[in-house]
PDB file of N, CA and C in Angstrom:
ATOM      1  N   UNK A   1       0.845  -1.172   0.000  1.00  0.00           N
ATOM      2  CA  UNK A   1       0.000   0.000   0.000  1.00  0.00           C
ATOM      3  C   UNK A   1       0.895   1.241   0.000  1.00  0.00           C
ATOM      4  N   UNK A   2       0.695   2.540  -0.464  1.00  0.00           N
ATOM      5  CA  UNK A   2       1.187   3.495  -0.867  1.00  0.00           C
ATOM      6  C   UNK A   2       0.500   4.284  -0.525  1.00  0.00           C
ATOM      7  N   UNK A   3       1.048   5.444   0.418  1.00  0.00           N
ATOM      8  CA  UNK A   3       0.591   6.526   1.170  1.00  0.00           C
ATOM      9  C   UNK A   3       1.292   7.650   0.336  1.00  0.00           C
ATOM     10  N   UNK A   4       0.168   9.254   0.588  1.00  0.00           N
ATOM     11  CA  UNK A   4       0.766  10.194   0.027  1.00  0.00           C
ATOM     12  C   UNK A   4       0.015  11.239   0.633  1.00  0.00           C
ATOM     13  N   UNK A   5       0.911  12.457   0.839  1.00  0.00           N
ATOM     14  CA  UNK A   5       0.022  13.647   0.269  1.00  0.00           C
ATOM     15  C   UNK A   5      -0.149  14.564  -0.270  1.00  0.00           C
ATOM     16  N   UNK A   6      -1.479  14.839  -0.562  1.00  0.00           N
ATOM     17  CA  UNK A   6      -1.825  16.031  -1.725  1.00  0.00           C
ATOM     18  C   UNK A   6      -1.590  17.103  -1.114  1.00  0.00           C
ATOM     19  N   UNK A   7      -0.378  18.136  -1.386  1.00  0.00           N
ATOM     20  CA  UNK A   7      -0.803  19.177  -1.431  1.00  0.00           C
ATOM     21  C   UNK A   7      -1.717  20.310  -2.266  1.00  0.00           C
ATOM     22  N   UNK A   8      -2.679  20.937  -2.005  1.00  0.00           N
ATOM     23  CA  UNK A   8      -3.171  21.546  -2.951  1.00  0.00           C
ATOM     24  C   UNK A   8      -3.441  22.837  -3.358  1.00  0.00           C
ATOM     25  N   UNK A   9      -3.172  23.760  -4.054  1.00  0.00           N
ATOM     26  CA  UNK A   9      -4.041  25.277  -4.118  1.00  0.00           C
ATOM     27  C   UNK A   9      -4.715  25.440  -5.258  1.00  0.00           C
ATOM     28  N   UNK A  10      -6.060  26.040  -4.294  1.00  0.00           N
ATOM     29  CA  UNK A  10      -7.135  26.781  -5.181  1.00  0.00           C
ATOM     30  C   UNK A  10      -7.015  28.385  -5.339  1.00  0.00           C
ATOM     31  N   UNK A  11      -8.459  28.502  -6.228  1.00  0.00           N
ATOM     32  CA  UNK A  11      -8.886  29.535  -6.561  1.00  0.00           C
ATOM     33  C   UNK A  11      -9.234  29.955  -5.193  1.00  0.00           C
ATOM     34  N   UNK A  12      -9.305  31.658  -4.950  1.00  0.00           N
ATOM     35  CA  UNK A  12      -9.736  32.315  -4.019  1.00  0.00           C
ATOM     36  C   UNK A  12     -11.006  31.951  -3.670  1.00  0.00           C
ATOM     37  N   UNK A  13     -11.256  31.428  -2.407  1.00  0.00           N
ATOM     38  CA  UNK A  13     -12.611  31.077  -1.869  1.00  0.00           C
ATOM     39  C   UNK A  13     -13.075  29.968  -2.009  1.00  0.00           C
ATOM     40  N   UNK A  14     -12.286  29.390  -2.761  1.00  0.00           N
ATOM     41  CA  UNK A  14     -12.903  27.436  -3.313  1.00  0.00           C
ATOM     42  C   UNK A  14     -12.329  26.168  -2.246  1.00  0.00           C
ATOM     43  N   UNK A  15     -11.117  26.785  -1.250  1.00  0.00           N
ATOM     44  CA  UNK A  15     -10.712  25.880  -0.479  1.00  0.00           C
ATOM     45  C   UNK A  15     -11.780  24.837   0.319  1.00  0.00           C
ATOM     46  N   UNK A  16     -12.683  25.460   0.726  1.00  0.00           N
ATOM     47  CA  UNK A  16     -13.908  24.570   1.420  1.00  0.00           C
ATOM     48  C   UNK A  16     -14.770  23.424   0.279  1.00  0.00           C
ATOM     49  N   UNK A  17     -14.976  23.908  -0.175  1.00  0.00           N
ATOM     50  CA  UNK A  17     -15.844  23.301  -1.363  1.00  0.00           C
ATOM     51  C   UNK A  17     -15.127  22.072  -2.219  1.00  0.00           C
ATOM     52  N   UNK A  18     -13.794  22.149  -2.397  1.00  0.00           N
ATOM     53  CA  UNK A  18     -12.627  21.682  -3.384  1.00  0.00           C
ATOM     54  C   UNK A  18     -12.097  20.500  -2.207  1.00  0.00           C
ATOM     55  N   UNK A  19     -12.035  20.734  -0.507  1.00  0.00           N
ATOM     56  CA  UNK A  19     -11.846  19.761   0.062  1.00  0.00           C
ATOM     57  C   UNK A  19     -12.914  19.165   0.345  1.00  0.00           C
ATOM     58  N   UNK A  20     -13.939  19.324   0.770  1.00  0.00           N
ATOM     59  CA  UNK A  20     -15.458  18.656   0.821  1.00  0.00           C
ATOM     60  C   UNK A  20     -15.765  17.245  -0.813  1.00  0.00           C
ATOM     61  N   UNK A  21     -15.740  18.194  -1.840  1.00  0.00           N
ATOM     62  CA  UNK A  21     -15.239  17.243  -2.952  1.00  0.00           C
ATOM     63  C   UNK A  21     -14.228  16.030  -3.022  1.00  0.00           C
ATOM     64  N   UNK A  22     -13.294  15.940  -2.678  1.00  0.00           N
ATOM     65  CA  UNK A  22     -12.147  15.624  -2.740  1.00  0.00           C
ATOM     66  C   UNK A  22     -12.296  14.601  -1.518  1.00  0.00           C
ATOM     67  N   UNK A  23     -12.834  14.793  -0.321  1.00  0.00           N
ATOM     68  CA  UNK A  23     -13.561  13.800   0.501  1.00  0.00           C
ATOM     69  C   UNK A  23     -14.025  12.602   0.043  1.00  0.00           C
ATOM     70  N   UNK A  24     -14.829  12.789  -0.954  1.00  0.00           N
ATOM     71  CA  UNK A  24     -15.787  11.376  -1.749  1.00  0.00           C
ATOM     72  C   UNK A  24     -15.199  11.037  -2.534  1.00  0.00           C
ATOM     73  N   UNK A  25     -13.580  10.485  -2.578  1.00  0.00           N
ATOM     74  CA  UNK A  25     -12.983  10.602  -3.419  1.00  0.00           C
ATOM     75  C   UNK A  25     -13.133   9.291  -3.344  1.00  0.00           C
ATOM     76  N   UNK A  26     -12.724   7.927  -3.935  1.00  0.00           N
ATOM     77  CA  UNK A  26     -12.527   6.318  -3.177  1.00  0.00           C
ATOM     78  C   UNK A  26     -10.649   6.919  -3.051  1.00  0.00           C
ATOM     79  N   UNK A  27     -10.129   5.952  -2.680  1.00  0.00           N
ATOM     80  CA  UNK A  27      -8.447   6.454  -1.669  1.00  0.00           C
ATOM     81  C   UNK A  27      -8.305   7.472  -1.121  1.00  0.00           C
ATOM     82  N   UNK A  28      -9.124   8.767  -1.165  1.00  0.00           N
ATOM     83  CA  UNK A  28      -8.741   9.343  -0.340  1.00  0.00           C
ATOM     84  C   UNK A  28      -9.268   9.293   1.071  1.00  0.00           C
ATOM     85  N   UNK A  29      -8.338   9.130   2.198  1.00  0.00           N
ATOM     86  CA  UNK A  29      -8.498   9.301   3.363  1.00  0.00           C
ATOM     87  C   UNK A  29      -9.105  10.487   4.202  1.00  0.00           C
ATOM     88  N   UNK A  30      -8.259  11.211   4.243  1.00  0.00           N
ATOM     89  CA  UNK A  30      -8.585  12.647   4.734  1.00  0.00           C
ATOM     90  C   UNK A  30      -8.354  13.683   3.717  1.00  0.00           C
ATOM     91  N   UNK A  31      -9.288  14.708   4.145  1.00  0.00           N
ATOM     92  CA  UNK A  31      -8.904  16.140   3.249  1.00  0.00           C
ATOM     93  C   UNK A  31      -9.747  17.199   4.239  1.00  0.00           C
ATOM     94  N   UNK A  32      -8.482  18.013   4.243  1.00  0.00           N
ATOM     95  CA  UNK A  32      -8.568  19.497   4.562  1.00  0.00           C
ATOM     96  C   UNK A  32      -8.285  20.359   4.698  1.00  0.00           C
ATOM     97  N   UNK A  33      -9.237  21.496   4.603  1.00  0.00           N
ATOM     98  CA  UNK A  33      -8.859  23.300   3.984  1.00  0.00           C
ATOM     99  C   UNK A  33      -8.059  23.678   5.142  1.00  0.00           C
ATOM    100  N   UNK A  34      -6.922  24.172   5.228  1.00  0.00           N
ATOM    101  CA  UNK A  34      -5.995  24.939   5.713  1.00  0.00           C
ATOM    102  C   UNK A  34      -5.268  25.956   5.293  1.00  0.00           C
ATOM    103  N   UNK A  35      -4.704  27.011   5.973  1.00  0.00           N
ATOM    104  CA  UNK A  35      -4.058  28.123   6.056  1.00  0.00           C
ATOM    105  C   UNK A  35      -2.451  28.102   5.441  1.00  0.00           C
ATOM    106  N   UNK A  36      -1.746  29.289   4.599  1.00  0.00           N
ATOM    107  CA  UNK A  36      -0.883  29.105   4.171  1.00  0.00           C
ATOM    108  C   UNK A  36      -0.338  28.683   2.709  1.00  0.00           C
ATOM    109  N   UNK A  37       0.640  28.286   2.631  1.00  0.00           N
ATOM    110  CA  UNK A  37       0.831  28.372   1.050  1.00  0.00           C
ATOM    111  C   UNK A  37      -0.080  27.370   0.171  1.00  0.00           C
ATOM    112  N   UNK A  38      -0.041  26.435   0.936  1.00  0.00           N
ATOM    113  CA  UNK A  38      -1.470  25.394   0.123  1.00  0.00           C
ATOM    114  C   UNK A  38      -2.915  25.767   0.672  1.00  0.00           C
ATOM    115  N   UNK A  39      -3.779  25.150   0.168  1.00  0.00           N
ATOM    116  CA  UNK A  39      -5.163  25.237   1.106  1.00  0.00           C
ATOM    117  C   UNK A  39      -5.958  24.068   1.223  1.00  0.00           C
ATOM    118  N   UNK A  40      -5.846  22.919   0.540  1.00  0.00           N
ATOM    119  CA  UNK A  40      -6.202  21.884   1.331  1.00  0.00           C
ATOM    120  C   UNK A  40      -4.653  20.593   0.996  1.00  0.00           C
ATOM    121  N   UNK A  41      -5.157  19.990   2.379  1.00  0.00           N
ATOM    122  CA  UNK A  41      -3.875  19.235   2.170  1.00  0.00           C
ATOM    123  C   UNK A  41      -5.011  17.925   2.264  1.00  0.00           C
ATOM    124  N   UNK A  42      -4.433  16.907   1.501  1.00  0.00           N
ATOM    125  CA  UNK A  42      -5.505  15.885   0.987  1.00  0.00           C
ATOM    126  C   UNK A  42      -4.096  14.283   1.702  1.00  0.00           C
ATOM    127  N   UNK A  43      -5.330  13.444   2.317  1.00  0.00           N
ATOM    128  CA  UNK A  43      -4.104  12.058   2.677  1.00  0.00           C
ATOM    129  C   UNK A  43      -4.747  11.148   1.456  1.00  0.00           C
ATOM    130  N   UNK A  44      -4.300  10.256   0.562  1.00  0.00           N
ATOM    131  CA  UNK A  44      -4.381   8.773   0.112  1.00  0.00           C
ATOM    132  C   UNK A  44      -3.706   8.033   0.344  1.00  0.00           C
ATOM    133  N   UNK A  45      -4.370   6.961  -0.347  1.00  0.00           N
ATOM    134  CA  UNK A  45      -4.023   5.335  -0.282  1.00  0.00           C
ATOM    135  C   UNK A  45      -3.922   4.789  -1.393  1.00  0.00           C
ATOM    136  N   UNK A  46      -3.433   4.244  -2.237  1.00  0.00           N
ATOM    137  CA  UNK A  46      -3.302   3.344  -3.357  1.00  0.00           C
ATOM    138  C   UNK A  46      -2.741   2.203  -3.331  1.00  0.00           C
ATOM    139  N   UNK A  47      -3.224   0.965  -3.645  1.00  0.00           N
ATOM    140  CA  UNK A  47      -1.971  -0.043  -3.997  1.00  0.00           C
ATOM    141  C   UNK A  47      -0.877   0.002  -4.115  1.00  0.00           C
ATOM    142  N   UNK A  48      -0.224   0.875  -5.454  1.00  0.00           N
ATOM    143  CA  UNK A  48       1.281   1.179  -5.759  1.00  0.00           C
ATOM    144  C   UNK A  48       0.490   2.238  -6.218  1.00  0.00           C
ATOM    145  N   UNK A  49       2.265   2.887  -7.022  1.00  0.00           N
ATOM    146  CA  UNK A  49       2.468   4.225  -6.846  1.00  0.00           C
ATOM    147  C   UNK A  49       1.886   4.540  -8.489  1.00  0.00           C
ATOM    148  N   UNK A  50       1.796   3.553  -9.293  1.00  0.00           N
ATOM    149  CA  UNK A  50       0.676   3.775 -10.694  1.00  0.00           C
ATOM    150  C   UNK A  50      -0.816   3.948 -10.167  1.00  0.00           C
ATOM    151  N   UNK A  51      -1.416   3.745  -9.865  1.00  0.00           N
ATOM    152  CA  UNK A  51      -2.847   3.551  -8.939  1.00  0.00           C
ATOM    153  C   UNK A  51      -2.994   4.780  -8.297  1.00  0.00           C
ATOM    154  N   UNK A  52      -1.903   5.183  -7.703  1.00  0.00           N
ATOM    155  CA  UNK A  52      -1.647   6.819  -6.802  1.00  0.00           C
ATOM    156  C   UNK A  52      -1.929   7.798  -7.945  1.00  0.00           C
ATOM    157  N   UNK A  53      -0.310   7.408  -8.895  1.00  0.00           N
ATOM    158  CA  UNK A  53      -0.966   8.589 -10.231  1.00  0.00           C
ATOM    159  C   UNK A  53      -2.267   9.261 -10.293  1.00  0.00           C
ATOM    160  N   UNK A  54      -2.925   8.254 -10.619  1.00  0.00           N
ATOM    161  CA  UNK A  54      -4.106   7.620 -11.318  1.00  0.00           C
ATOM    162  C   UNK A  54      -5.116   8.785 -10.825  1.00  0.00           C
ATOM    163  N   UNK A  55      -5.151   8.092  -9.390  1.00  0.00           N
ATOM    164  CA  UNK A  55      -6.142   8.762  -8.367  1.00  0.00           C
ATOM    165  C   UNK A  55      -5.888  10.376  -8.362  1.00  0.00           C
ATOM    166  N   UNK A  56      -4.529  11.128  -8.462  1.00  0.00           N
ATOM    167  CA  UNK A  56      -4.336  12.132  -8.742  1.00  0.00           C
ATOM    168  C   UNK A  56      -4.403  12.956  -9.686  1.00  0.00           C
ATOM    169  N   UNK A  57      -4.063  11.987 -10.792  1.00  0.00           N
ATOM    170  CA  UNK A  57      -4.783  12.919 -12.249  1.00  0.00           C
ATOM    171  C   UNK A  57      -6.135  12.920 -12.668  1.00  0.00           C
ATOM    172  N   UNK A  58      -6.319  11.617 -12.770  1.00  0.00           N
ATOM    173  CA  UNK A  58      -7.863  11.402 -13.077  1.00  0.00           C
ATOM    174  C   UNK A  58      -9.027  12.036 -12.428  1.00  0.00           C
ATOM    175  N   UNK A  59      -8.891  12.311 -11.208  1.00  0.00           N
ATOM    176  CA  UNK A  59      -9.735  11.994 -10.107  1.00  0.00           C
ATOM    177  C   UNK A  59      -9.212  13.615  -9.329  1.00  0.00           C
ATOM    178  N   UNK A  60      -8.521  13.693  -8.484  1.00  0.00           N
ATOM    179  CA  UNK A  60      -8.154  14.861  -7.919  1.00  0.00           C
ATOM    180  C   UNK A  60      -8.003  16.088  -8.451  1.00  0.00           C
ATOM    181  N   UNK A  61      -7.136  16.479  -9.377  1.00  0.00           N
ATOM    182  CA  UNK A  61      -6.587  17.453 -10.431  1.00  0.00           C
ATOM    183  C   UNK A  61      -8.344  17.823 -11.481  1.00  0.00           C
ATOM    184  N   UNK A  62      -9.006  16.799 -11.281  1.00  0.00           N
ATOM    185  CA  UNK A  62     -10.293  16.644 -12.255  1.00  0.00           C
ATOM    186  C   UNK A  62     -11.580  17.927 -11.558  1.00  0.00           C
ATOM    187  N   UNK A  63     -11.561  18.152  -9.981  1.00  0.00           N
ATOM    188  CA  UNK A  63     -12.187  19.008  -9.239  1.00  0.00           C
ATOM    189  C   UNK A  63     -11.691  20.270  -9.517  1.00  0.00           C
ATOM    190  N   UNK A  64     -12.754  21.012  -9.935  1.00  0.00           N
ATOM    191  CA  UNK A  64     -13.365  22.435  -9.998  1.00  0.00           C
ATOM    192  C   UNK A  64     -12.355  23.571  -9.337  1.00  0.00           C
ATOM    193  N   UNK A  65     -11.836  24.067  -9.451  1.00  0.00           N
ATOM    194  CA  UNK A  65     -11.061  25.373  -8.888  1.00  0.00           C
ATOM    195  C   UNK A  65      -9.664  24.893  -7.931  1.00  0.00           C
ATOM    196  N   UNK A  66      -9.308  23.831  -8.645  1.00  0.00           N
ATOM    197  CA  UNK A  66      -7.753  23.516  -8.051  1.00  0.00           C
ATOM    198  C   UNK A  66      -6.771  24.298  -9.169  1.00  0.00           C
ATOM    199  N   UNK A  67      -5.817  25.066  -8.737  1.00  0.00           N
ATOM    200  CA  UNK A  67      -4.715  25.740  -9.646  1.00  0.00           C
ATOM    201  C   UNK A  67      -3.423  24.989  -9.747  1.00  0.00           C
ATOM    202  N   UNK A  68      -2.876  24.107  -8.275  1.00  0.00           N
ATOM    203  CA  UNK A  68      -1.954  23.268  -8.551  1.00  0.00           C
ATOM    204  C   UNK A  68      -1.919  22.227  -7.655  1.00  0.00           C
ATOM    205  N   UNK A  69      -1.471  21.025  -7.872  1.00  0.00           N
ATOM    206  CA  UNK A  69      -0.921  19.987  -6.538  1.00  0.00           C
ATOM    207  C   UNK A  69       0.831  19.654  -6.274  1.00  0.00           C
ATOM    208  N   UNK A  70       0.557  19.270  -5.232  1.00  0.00           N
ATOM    209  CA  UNK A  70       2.126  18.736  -5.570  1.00  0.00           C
ATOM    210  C   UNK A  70       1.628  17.408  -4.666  1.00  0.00           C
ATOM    211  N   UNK A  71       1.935  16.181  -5.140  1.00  0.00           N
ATOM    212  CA  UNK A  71       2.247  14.918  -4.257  1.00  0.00           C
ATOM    213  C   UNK A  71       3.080  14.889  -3.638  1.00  0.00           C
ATOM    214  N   UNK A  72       3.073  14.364  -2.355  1.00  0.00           N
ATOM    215  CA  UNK A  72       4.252  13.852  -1.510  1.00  0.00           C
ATOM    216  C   UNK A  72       4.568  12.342  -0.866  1.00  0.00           C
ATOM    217  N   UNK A  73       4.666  11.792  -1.694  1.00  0.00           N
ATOM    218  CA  UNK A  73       4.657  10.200  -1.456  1.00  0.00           C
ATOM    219  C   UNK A  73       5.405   9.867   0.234  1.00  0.00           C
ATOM    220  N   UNK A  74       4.714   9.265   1.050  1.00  0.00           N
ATOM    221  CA  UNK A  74       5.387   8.553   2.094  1.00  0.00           C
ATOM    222  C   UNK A  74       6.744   7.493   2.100  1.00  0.00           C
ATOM    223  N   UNK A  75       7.446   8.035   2.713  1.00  0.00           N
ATOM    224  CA  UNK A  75       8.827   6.441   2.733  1.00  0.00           C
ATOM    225  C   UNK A  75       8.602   6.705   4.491  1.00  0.00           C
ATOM    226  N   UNK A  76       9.314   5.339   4.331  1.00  0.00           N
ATOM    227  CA  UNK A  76      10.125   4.537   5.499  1.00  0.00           C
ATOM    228  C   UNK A  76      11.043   4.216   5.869  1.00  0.00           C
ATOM    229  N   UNK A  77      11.201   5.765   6.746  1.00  0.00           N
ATOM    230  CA  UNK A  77      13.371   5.342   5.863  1.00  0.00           C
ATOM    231  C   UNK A  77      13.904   4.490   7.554  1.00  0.00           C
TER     232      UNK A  77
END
């Protein structure tokens, strides 16, 4: 299993709405609007790290008033 997280920024005022979305996601775990250079920070789950993609382009990046993400894949060092 493959953990990550989304960082994300929206459009002005869409942070609530864009993590509420992003909630009903299937892998995603948690999501939420916060303060600072991102505005919602989003947790998943995937099988492997193709499946993660997946869930991030297809699926995440696909919601309404996101301007950018950045993934941050989990290790175990």
């Amino acid at each position: 299993m493959v953990h990550a997280y989304i960082l994300i920024q929206t459009e002005v005022g869409k942070a609530a709405s864009v993590a509420a979305e992003i909630a009903g996601i299937p892998g995603v775990t948690s999501s939420e609007d916060v303060t600072g250079p991102y505005d919602v920070i989003v947790r998943a789950e995937a099988e492997n790290v193709d499946q993660l993609g997946q869930l991030v382009v297809a699926k995440v990046q696909n919601v309404e008033g996101i301007t950018r993400t950045l993934t941050c894949p989990v290790v175990h060092l």
